[in-house]
C-alpha atoms as a PDB file:
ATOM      1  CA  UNK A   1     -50.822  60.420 -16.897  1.00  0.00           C
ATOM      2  CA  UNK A   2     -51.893  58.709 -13.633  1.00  0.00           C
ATOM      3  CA  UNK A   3     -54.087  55.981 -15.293  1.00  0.00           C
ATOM      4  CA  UNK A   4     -50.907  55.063 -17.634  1.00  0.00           C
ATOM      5  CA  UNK A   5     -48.506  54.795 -14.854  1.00  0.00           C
ATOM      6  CA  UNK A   6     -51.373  52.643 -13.166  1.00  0.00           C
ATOM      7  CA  UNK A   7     -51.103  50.477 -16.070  1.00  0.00           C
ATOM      8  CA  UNK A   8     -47.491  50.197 -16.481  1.00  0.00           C
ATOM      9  CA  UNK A   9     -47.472  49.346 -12.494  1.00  0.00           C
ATOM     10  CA  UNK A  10     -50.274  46.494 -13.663  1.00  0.00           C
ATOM     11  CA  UNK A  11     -47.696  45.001 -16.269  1.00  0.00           C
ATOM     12  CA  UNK A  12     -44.759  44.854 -14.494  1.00  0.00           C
ATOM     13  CA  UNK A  13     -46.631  43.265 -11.296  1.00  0.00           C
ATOM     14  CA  UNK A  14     -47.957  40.633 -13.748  1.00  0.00           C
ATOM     15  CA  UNK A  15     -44.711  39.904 -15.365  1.00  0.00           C
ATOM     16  CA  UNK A  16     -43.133  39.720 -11.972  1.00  0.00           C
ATOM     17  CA  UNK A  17     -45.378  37.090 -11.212  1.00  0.00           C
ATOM     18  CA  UNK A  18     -45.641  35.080 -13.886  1.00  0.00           C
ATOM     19  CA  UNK A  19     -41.589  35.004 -13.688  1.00  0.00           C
ATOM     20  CA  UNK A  20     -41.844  34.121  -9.844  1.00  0.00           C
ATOM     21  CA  UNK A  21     -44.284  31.179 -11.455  1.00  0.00           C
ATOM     22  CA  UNK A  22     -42.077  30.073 -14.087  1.00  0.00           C
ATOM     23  CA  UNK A  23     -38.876  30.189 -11.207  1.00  0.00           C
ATOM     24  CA  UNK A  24     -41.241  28.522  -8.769  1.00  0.00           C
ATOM     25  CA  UNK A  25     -42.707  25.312 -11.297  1.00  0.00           C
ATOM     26  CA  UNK A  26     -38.635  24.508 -12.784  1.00  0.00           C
ATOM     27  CA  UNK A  27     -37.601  24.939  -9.148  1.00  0.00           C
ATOM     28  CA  UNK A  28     -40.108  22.137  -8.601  1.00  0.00           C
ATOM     29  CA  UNK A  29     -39.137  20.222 -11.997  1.00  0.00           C
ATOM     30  CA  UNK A  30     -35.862  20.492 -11.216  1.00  0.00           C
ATOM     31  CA  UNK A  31     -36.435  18.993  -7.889  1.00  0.00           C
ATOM     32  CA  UNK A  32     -38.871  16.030  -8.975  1.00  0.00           C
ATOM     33  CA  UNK A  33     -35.996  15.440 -11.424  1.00  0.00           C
ATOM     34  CA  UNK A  34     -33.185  14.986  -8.871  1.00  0.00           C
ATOM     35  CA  UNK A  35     -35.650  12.448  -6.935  1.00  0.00           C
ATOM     36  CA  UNK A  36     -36.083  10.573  -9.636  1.00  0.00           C
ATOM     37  CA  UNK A  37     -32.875  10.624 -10.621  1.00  0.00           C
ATOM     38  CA  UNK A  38     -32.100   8.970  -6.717  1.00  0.00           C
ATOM     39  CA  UNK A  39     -34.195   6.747  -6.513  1.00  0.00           C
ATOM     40  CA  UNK A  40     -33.255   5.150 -10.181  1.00  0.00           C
ATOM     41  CA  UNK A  41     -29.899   5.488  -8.784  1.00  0.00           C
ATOM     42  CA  UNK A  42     -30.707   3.924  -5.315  1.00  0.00           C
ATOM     43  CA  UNK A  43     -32.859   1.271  -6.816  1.00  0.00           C
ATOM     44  CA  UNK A  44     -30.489   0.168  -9.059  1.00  0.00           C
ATOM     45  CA  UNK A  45     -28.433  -0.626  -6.375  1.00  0.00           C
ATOM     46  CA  UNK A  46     -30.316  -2.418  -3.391  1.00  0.00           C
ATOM     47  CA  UNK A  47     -28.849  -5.695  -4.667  1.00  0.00           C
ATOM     48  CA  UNK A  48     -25.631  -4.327  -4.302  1.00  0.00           C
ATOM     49  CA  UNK A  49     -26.433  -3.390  -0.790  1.00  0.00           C
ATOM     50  CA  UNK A  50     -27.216  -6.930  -0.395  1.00  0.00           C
ATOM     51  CA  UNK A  51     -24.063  -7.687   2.493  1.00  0.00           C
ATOM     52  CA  UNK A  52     -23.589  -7.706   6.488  1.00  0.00           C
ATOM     53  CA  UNK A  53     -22.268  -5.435   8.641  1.00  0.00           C
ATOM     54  CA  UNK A  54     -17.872  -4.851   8.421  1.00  0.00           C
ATOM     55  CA  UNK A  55     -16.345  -5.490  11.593  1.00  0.00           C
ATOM     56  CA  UNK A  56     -13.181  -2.696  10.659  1.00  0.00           C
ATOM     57  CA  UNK A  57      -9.830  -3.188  12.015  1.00  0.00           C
ATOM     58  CA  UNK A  58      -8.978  -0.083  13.614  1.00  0.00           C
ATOM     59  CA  UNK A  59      -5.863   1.275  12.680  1.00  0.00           C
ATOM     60  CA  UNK A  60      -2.992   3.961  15.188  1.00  0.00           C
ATOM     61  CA  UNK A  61      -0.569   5.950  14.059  1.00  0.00           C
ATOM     62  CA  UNK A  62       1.749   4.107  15.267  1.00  0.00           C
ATOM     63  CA  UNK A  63       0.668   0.632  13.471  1.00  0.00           C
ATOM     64  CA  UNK A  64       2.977  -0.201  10.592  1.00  0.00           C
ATOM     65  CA  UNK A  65       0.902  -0.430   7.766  1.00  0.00           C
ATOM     66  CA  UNK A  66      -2.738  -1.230   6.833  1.00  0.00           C
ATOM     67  CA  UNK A  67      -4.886  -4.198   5.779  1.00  0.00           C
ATOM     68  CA  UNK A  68      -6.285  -2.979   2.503  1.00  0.00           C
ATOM     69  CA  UNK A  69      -5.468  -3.263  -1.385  1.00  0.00           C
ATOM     70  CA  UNK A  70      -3.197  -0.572  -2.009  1.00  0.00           C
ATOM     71  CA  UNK A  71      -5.098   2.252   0.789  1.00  0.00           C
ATOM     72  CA  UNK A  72      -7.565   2.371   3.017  1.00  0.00           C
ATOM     73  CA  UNK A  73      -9.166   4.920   0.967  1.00  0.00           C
ATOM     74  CA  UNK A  74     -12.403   4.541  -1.132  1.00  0.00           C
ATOM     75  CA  UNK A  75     -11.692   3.989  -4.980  1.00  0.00           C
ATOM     76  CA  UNK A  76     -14.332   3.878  -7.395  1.00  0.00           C
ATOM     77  CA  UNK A  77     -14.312   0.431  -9.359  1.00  0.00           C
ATOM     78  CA  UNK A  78     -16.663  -1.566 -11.334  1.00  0.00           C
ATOM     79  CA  UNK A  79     -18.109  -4.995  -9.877  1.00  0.00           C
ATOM     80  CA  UNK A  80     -20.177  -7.889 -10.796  1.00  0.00           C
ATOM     81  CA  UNK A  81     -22.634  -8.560  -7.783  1.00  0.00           C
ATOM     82  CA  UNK A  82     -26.024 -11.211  -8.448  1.00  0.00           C
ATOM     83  CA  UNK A  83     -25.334 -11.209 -11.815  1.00  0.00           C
ATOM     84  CA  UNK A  84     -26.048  -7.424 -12.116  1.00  0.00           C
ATOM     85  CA  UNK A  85     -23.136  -5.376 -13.596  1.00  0.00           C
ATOM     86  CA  UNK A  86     -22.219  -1.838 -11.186  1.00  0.00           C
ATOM     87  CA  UNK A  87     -20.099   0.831 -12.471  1.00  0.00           C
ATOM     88  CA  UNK A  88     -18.299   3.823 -10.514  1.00  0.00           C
ATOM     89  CA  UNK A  89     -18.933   2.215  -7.243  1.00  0.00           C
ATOM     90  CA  UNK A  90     -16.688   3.141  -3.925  1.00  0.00           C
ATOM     91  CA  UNK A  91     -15.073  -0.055  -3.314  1.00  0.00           C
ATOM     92  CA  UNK A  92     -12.665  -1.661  -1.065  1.00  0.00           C
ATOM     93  CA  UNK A  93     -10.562  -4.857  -0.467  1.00  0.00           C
ATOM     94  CA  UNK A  94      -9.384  -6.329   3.323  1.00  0.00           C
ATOM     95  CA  UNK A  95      -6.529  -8.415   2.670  1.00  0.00           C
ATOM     96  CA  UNK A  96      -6.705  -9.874   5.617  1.00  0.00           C
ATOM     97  CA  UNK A  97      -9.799 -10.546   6.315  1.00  0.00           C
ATOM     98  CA  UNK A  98     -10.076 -11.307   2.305  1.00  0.00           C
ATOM     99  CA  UNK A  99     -13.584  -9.233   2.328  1.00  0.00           C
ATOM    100  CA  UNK A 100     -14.581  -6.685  -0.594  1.00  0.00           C
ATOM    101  CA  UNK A 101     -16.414  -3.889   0.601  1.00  0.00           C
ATOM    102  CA  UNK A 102     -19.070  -1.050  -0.048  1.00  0.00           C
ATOM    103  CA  UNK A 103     -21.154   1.752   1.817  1.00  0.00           C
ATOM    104  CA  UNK A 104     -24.637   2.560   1.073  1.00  0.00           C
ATOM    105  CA  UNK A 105     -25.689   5.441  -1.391  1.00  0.00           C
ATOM    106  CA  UNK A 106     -25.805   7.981   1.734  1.00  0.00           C
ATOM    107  CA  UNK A 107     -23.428   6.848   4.489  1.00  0.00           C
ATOM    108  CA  UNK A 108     -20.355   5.749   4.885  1.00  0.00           C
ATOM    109  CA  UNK A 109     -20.441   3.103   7.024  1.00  0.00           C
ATOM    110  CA  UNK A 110     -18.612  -0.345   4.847  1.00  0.00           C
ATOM    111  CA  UNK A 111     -20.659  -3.022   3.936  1.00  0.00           C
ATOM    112  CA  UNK A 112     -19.325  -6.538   3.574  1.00  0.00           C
ATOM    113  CA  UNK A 113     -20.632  -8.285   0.181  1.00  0.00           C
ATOM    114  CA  UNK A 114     -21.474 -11.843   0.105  1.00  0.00           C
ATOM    115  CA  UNK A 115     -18.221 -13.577  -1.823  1.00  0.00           C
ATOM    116  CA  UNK A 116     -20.514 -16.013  -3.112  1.00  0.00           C
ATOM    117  CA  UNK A 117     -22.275 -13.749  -4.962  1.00  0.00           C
ATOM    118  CA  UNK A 118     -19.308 -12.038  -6.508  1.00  0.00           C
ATOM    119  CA  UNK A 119     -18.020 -13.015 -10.016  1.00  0.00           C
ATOM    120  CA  UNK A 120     -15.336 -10.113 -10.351  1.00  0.00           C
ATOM    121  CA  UNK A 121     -14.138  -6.552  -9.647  1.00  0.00           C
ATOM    122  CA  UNK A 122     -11.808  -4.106 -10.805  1.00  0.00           C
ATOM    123  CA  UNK A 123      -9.987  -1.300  -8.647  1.00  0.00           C
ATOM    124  CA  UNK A 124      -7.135   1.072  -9.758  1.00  0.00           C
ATOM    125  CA  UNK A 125      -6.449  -1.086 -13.285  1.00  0.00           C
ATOM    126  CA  UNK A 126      -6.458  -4.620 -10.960  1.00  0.00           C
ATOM    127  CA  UNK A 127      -8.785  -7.189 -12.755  1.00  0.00           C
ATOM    128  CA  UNK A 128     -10.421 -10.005  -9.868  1.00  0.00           C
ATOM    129  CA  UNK A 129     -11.544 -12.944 -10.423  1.00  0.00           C
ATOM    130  CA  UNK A 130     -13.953 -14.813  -7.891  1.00  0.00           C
ATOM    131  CA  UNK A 131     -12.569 -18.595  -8.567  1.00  0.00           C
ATOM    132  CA  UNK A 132     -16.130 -20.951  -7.012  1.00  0.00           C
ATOM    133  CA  UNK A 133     -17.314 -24.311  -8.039  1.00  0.00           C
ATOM    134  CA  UNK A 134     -18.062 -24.770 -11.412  1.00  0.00           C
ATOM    135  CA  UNK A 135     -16.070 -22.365 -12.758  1.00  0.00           C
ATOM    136  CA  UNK A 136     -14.066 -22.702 -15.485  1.00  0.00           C
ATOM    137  CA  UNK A 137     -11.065 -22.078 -13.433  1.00  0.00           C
ATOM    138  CA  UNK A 138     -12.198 -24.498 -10.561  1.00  0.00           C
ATOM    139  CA  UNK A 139     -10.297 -27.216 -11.600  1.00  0.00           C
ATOM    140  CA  UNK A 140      -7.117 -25.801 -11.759  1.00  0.00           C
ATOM    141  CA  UNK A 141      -7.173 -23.119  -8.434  1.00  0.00           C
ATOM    142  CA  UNK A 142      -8.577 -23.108  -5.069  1.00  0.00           C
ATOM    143  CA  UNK A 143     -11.651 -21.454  -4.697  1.00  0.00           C
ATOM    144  CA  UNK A 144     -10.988 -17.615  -4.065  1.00  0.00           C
ATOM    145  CA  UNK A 145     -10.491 -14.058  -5.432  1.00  0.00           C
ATOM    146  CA  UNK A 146      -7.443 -13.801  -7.575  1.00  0.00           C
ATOM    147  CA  UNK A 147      -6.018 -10.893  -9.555  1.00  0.00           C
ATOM    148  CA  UNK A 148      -5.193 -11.669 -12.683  1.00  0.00           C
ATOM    149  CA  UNK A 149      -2.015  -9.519 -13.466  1.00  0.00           C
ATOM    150  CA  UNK A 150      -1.618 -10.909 -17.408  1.00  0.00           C
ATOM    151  CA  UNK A 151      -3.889 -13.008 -19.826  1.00  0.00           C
ATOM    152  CA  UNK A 152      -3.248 -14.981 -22.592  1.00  0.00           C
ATOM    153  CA  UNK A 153      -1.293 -18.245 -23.843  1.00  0.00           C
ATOM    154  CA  UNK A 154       0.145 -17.648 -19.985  1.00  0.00           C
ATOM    155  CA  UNK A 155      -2.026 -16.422 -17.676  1.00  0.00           C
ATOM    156  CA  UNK A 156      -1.174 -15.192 -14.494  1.00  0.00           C
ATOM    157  CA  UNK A 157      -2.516 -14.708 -11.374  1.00  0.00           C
ATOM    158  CA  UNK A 158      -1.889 -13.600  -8.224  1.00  0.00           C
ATOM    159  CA  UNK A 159      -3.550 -14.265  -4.607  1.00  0.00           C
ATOM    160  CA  UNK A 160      -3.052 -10.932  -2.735  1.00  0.00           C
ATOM    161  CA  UNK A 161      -2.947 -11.148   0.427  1.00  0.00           C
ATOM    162  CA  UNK A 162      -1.998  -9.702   3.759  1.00  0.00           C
ATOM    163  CA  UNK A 163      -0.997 -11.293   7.633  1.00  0.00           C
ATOM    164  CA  UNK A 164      -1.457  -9.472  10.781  1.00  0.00           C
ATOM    165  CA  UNK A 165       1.348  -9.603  13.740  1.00  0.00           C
ATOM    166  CA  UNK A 166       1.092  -8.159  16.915  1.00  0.00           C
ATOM    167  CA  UNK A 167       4.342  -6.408  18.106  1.00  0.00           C
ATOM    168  CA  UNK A 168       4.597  -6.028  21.866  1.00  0.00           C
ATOM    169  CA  UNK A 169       8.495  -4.890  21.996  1.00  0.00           C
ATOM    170  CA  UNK A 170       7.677  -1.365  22.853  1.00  0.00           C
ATOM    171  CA  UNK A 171       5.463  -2.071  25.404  1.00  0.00           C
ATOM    172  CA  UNK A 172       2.025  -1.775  23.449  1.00  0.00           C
ATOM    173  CA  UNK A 173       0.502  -3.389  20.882  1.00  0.00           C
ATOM    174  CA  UNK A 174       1.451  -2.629  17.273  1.00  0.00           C
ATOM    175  CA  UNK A 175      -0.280  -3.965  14.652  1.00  0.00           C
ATOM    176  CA  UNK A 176       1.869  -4.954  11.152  1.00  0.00           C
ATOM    177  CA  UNK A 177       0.698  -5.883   7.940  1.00  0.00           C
ATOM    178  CA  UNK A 178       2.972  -7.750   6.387  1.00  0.00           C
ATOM    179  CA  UNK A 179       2.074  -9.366   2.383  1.00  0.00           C
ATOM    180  CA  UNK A 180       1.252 -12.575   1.982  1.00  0.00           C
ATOM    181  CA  UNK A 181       1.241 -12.753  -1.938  1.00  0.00           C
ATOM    182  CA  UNK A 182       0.672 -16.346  -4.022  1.00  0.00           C
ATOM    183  CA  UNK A 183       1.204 -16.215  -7.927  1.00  0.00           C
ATOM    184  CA  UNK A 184       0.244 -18.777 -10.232  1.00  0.00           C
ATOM    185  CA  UNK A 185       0.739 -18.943 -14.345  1.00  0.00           C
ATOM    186  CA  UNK A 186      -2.009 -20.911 -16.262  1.00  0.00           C
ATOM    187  CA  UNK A 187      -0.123 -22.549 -18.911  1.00  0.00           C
ATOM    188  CA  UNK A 188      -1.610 -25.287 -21.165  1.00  0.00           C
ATOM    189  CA  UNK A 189      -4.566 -25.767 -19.165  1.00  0.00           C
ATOM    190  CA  UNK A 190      -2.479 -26.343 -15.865  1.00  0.00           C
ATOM    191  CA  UNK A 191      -1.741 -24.352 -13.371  1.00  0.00           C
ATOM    192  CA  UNK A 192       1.612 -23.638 -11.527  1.00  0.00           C
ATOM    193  CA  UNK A 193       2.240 -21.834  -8.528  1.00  0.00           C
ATOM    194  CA  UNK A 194       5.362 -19.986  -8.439  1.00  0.00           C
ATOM    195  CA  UNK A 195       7.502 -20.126  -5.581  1.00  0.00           C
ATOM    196  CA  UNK A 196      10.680 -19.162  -6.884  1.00  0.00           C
ATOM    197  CA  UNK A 197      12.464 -18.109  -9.387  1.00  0.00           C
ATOM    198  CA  UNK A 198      13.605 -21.729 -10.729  1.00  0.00           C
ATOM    199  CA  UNK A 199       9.211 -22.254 -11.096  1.00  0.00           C
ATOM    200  CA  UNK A 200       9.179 -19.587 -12.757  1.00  0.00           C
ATOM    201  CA  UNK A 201      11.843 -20.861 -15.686  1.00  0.00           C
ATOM    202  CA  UNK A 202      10.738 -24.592 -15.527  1.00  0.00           C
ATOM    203  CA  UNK A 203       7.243 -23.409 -16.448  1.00  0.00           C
ATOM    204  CA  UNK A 204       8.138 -20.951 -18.725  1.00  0.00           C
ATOM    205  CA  UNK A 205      11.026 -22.828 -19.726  1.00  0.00           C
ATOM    206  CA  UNK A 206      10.903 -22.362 -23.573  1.00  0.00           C
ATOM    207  CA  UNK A 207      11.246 -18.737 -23.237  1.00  0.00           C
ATOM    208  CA  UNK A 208      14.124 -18.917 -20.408  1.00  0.00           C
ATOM    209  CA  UNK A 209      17.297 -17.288 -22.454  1.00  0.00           C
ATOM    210  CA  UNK A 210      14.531 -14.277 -23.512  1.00  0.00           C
ATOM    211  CA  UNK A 211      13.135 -13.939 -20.056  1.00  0.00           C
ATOM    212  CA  UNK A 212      16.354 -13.937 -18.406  1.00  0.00           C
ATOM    213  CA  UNK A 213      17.530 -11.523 -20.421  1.00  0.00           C
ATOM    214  CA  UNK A 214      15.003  -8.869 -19.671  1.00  0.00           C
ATOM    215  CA  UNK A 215      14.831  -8.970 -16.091  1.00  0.00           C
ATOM    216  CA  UNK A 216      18.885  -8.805 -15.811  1.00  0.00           C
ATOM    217  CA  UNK A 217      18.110  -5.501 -18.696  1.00  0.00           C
ATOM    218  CA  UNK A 218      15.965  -4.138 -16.399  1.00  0.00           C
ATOM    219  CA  UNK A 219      17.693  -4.761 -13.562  1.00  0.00           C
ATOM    220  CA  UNK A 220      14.400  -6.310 -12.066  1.00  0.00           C
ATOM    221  CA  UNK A 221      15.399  -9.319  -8.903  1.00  0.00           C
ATOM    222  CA  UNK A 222      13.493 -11.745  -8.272  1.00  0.00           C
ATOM    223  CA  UNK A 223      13.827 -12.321  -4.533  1.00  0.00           C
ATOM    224  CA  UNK A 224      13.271  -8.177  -4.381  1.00  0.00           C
ATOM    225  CA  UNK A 225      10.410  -7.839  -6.969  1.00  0.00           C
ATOM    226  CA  UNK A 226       8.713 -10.993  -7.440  1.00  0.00           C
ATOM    227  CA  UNK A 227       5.510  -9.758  -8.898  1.00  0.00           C
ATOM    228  CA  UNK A 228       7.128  -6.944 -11.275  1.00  0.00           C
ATOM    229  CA  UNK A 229       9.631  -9.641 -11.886  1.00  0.00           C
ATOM    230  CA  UNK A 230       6.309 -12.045 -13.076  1.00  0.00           C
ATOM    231  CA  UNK A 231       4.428  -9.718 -14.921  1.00  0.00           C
ATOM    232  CA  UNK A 232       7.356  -8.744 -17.064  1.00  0.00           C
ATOM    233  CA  UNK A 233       7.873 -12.187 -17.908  1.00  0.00           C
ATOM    234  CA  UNK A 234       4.255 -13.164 -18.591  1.00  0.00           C
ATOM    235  CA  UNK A 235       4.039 -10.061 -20.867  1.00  0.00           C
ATOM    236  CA  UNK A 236       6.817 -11.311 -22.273  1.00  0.00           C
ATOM    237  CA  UNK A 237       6.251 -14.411 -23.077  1.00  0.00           C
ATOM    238  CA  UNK A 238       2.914 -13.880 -24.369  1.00  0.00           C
ATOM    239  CA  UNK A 239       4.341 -11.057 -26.948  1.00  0.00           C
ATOM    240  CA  UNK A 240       6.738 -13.350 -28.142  1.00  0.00           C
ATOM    241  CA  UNK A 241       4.169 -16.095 -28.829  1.00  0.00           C
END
């Protein structure tokens, strides 16, 4: 009775073992597997990491807004960096400072990319474009980063940007962000910036009566709404065509 218990006690110490083995060696595959998965990650993108340091504009309560696209918070967007393609990146964009930014794989301090090497990026459904020389669209708009807001036989663009006043009423200084938005249609391989709402019709003059009658519709003003007011009209006017 003794010498089978002894063996039974054998077995189950073995099998105890080779289970703390097997835990132990996919533990350690499991591990090797992460790192590799990392450092794929990471390497893929050290060119993306390719920028200077962001001097940030630091923001009080009491300021009255902020300098970014949309937030100041992280989004994930795709971007085209040194010809090299990056998806599901944090991104951000400093209207004032017109810089697009990143952070490193593990910190979150925000990198500044070098324009030059951008050729677009997309963020919450906006589609830039980085307008340099010898670009198709160099003849026609300044060198810059545009968001194009419609494509086709009218394309439109618009330059988003924001100004920063200093408010010194109350005794301290208050920072405000106030838009500084330019919109242009490409329209028979010119462009037009629109100003007001008489650019807007003499461009897109063959479609007035239609476009007119959609904005007044939807109740949408011009002097109130001027890039909702656009983009409906674009839209428009490409549908129709």
């Amino acid at each position: 009775m003794f010498f089978i218990l002894l063996i039974f006690a054998v077995n189950q110490h073995s099998v105890l073992a080779q289970n703390q083995l097997s835990d132990s060696s996919f533990l350690a595959q499991a591990m090797r597997y992460r790192r590799m998965i990392y450092q794929n990650t990471l390497a893929d993108k050290v060119r993306l990491y390719n920028g200077t340091d962001y001097k940030e504009i630091l923001l009080r309560d009491y300021d009255r807004g902020q300098p970014y696209f949309i937030s100041p918070e992280w989004r994930k967007g795709t971007i085209e960096y040194e010809g090299q393609r990056f998806e599901n990146v944090d991104l951000l964009y400093d209207l004032v400072t017109d810089k697009v930014l990143t952070h490193q794989y593990y910190t979150l301090s925000k990198i500044d990319l070098i324009k030059e090497k951008i050729a677009s990026f997309e963020i919450a459904g906006h589609m830039f474009i980085h307008v340099s020389a010898g670009d198709s669209l160099s003849g026609l708009l300044k060198a810059g980063i545009y968001d194009r807001l419609e494509h086709g036989d009218v394309t439109l663009f618009a330059q988003q940007r924001k100004e920063l006043f200093e408010d010194l009423s109350s005794g301290r200084i208050v920072q405000e962000f106030r838009d500084k938005n330019s919109y242009f249609i490409i329209k028979g391989g010119q462009a037009f910036e629109i100003r007001r709402r008489k650019d807007l019709f003499t461009v897109l003059s063959d479609k007035k009566s239609l476009i007119k009658s959609e904005l007044s519709e939807n109740r949408i003003r011009f002097g109130k709404q001027k890039e909702k007011a656009l983009i409906v009209a674009a839209k428009l006017y490409n549908s129709s065509k």
